[in-house]
N, C-alpha and C. Protein backbone atom coordinates (compact mmCIF):
# COMPACT_ATOMS: atom_id res chain seq x y z
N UNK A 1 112.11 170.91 132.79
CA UNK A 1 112.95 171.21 133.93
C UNK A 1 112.49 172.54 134.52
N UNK A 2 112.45 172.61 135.75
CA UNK A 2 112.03 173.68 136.28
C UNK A 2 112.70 174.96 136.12
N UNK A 3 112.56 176.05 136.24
CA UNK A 3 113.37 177.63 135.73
C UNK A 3 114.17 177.33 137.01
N UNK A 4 115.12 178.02 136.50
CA UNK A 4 116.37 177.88 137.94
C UNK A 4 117.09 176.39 138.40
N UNK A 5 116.55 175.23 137.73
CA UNK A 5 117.53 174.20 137.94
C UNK A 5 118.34 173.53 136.86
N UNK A 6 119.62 173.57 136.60
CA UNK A 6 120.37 173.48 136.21
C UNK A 6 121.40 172.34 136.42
N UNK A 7 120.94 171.44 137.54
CA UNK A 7 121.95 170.16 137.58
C UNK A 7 122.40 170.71 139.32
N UNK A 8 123.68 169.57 139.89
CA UNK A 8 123.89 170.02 140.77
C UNK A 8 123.88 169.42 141.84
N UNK A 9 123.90 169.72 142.97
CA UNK A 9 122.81 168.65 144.50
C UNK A 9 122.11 169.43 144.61
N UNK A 10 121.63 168.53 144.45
CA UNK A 10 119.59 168.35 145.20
C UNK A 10 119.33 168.52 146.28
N UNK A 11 118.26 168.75 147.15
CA UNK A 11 118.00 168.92 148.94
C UNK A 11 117.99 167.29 148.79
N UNK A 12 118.26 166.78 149.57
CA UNK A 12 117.64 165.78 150.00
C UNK A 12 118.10 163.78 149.08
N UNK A 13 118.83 164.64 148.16
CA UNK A 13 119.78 163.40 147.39
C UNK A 13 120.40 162.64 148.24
N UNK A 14 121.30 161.53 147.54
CA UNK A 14 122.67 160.72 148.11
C UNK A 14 122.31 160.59 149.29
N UNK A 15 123.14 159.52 149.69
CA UNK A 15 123.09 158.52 151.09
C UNK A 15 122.86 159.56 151.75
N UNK A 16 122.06 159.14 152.80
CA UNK A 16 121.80 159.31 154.54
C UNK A 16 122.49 159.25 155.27
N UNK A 17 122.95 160.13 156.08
CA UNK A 17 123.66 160.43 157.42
C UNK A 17 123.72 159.00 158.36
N UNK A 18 124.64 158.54 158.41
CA UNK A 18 125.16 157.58 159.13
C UNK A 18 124.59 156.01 158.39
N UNK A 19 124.25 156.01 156.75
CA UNK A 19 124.28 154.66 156.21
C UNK A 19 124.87 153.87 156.15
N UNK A 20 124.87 152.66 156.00
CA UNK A 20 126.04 151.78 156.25
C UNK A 20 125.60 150.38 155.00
N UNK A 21 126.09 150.51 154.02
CA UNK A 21 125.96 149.39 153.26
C UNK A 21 125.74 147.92 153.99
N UNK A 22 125.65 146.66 153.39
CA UNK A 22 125.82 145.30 154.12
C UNK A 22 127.24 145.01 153.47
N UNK A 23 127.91 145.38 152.93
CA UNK A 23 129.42 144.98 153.11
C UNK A 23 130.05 145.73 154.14
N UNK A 24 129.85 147.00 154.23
CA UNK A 24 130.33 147.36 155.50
C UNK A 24 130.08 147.01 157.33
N UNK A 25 128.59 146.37 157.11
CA UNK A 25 128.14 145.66 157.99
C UNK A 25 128.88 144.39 158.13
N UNK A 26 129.55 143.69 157.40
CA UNK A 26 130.11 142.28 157.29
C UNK A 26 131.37 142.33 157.80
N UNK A 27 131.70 143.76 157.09
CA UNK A 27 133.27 144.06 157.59
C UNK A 27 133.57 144.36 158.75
N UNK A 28 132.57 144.71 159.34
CA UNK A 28 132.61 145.38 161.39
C UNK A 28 132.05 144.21 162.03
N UNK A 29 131.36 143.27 161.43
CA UNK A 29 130.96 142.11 162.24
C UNK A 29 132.50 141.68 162.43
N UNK A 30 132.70 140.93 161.23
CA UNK A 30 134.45 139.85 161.04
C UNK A 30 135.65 141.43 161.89
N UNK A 31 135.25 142.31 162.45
CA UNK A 31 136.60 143.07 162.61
C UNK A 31 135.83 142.69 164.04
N UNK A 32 134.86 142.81 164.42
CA UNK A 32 134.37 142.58 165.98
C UNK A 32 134.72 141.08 166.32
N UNK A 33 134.80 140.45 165.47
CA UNK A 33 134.73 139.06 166.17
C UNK A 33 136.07 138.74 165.83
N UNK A 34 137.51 139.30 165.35
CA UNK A 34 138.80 139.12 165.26
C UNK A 34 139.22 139.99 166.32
N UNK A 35 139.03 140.79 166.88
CA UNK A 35 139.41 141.64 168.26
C UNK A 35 138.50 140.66 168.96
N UNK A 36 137.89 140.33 169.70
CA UNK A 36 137.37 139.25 170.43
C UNK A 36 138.20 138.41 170.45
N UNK A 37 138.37 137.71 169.71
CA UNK A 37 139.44 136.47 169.57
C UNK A 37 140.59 136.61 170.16
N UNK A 38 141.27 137.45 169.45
CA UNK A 38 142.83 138.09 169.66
C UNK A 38 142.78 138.79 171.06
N UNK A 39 141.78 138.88 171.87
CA UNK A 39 141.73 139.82 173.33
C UNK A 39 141.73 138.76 174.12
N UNK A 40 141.31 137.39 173.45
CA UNK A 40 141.27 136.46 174.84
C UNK A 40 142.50 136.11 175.02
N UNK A 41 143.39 136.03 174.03
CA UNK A 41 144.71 135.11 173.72
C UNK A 41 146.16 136.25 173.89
N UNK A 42 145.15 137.73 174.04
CA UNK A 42 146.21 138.96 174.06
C UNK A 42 147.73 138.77 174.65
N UNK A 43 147.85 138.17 175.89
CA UNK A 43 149.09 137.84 176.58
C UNK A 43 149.81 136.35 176.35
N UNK A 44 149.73 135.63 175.47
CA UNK A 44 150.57 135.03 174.35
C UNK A 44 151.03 135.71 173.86
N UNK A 45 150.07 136.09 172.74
CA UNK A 45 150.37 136.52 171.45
C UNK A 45 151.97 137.68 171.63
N UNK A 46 151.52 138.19 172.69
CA UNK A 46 152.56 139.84 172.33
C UNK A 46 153.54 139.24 173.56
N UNK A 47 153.37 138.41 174.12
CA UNK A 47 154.68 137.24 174.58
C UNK A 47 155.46 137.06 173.55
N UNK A 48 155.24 136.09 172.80
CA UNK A 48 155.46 135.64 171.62
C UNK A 48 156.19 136.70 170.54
N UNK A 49 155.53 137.91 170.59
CA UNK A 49 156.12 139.02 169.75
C UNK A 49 157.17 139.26 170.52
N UNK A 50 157.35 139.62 172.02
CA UNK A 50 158.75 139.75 172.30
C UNK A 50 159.83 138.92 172.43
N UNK A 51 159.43 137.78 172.74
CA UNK A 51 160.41 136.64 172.43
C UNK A 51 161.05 136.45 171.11
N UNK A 52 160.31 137.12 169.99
CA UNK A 52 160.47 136.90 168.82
C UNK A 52 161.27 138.17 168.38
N UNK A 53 161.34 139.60 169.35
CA UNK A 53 161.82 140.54 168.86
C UNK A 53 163.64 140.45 169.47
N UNK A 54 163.47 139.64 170.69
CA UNK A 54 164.64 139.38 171.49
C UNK A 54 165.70 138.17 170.75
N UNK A 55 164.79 137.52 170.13
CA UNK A 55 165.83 136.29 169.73
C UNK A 55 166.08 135.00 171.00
N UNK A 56 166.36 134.11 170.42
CA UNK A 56 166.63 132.88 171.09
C UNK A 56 168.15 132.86 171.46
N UNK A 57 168.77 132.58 172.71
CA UNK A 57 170.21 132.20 172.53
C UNK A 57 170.22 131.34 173.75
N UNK A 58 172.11 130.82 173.84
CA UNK A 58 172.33 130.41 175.38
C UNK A 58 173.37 131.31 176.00
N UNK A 59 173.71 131.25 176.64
CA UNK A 59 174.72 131.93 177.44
C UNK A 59 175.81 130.95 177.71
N UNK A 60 176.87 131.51 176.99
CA UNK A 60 178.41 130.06 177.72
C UNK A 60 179.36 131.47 177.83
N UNK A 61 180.38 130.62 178.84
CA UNK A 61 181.46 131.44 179.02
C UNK A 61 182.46 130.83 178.62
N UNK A 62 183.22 131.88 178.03
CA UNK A 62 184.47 131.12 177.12
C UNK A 62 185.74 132.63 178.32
N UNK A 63 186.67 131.60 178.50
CA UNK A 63 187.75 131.88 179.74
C UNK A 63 188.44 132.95 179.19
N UNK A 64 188.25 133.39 177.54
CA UNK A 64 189.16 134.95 176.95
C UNK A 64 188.01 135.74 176.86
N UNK A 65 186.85 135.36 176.75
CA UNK A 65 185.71 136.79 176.23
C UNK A 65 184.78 136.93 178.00
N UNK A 66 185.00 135.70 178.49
CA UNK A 66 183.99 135.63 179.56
C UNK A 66 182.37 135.24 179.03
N UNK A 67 181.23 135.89 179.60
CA UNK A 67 179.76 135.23 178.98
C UNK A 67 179.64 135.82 177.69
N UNK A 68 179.57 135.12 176.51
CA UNK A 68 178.90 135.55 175.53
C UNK A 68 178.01 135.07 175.14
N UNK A 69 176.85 135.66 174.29
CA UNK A 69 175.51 135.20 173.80
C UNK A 69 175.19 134.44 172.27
N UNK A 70 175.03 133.38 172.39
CA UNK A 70 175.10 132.32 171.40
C UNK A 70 173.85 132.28 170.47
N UNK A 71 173.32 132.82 169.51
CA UNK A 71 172.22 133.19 169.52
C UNK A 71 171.78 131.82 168.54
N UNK A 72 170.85 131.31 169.19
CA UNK A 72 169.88 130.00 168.49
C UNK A 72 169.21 130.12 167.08
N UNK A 73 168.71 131.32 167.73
CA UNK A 73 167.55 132.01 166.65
C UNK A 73 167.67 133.66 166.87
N UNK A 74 168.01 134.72 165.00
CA UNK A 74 168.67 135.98 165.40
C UNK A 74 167.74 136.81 165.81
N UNK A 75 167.49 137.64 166.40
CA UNK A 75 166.00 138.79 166.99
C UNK A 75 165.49 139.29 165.34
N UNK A 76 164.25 139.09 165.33
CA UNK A 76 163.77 139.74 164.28
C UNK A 76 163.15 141.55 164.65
N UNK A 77 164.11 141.89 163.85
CA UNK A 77 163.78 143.21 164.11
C UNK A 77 162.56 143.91 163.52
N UNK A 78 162.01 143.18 162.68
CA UNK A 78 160.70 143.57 162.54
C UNK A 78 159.82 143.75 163.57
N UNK A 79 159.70 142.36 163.92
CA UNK A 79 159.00 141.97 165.17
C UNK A 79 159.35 143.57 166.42
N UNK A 80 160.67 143.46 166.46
CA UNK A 80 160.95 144.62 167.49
C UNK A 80 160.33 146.00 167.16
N UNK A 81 160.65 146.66 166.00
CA UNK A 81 160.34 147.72 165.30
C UNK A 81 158.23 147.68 165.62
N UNK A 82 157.80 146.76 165.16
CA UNK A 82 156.43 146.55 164.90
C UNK A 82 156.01 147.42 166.23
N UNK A 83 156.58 146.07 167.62
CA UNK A 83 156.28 146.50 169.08
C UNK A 83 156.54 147.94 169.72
N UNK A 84 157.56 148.57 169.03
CA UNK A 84 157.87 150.18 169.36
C UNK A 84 157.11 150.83 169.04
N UNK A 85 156.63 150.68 168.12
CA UNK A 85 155.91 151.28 167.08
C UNK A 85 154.46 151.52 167.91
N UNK A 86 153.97 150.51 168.44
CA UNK A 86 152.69 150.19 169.04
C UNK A 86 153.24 150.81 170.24
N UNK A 87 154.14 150.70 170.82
CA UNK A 87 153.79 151.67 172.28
C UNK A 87 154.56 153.18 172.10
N UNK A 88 155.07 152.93 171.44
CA UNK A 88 155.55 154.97 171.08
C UNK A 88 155.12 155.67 169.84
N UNK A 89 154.39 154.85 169.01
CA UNK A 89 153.75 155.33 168.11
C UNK A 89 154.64 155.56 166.70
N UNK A 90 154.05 155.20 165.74
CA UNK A 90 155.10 155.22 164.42
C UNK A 90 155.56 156.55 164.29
N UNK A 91 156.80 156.38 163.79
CA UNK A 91 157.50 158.00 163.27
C UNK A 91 157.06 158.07 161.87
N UNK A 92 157.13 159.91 161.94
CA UNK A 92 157.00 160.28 160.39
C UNK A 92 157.79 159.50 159.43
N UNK A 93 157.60 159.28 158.32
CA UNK A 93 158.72 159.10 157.33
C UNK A 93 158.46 160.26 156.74
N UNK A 94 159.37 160.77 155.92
CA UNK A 94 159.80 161.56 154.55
C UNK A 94 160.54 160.81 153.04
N UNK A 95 159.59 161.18 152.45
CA UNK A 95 160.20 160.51 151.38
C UNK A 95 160.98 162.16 150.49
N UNK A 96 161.94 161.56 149.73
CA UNK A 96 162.44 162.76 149.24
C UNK A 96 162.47 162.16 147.90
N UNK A 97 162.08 163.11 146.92
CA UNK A 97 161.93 162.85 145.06
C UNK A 97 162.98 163.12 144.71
N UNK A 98 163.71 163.12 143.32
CA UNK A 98 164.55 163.60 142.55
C UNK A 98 164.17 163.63 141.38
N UNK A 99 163.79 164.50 140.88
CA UNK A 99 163.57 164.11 138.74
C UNK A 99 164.25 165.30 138.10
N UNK A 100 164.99 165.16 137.31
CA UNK A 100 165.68 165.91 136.11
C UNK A 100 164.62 166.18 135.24
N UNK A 101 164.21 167.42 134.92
CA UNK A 101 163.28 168.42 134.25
C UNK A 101 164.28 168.83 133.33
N UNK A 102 164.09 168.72 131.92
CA UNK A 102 164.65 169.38 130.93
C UNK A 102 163.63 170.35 129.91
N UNK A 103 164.43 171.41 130.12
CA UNK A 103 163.76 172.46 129.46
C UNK A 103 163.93 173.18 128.53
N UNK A 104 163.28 173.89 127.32
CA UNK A 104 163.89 173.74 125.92
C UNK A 104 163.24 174.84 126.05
N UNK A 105 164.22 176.20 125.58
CA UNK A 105 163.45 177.25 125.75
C UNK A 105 164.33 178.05 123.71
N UNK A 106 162.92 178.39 122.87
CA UNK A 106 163.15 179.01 122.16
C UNK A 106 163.17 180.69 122.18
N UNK A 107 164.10 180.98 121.44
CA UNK A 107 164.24 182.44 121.61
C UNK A 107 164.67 182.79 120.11
């Protein structure tokens, strides 16, 4: 071993600046060609998400409440939450811990 080397990085070791394995190549092909797909069909699809965040109903009028909403199918609020999310952007969460630490102190 040469005087002065000792282990370490090397000049000129480990992957190359901007390498890209062939699984990672596979994975940006199939992510390019699922955005393709989903861009032709874009205005269904997020149709579909709001219809799905709104719920299905009919409208009848009953002569003591007047119009109320009869709901077919109930709004999935996922669906709703998901869509907010995508145009106002997800909120922080906070998670908060609790653990009981017991401590044994000799003296």
């Amino acid at each position: 071993m040469p005087k002065g080397k000792r282990g370490g990085k090397q000049p000129g070791s480990g992957r190359k600046k901007g390498f890209r394995t062939q699984k990672t190549i596979e994975k940006e092909k199939a992510r390019e060609f699922m955005l393709n797909k989903i861009a032709k069909d874009i205005e269904p699809i997020v149709t579909a998400q709001i219809e799905a965040a709104k719920g299905m109903y009919v409208e009848k009028y009953d002569l003591t409440q007047g119009t109320i909403r009869v709901f077919i199918k109930e709004p999935d609020l996922k669906a709703g939450e998901y869509l907010l999310n995508q145009a106002t952007g997800k909120p922080k969460e906070t998670i908060e811990m609790e653990e009981k630490v017991n401590l044994k102190i000799d003296v």
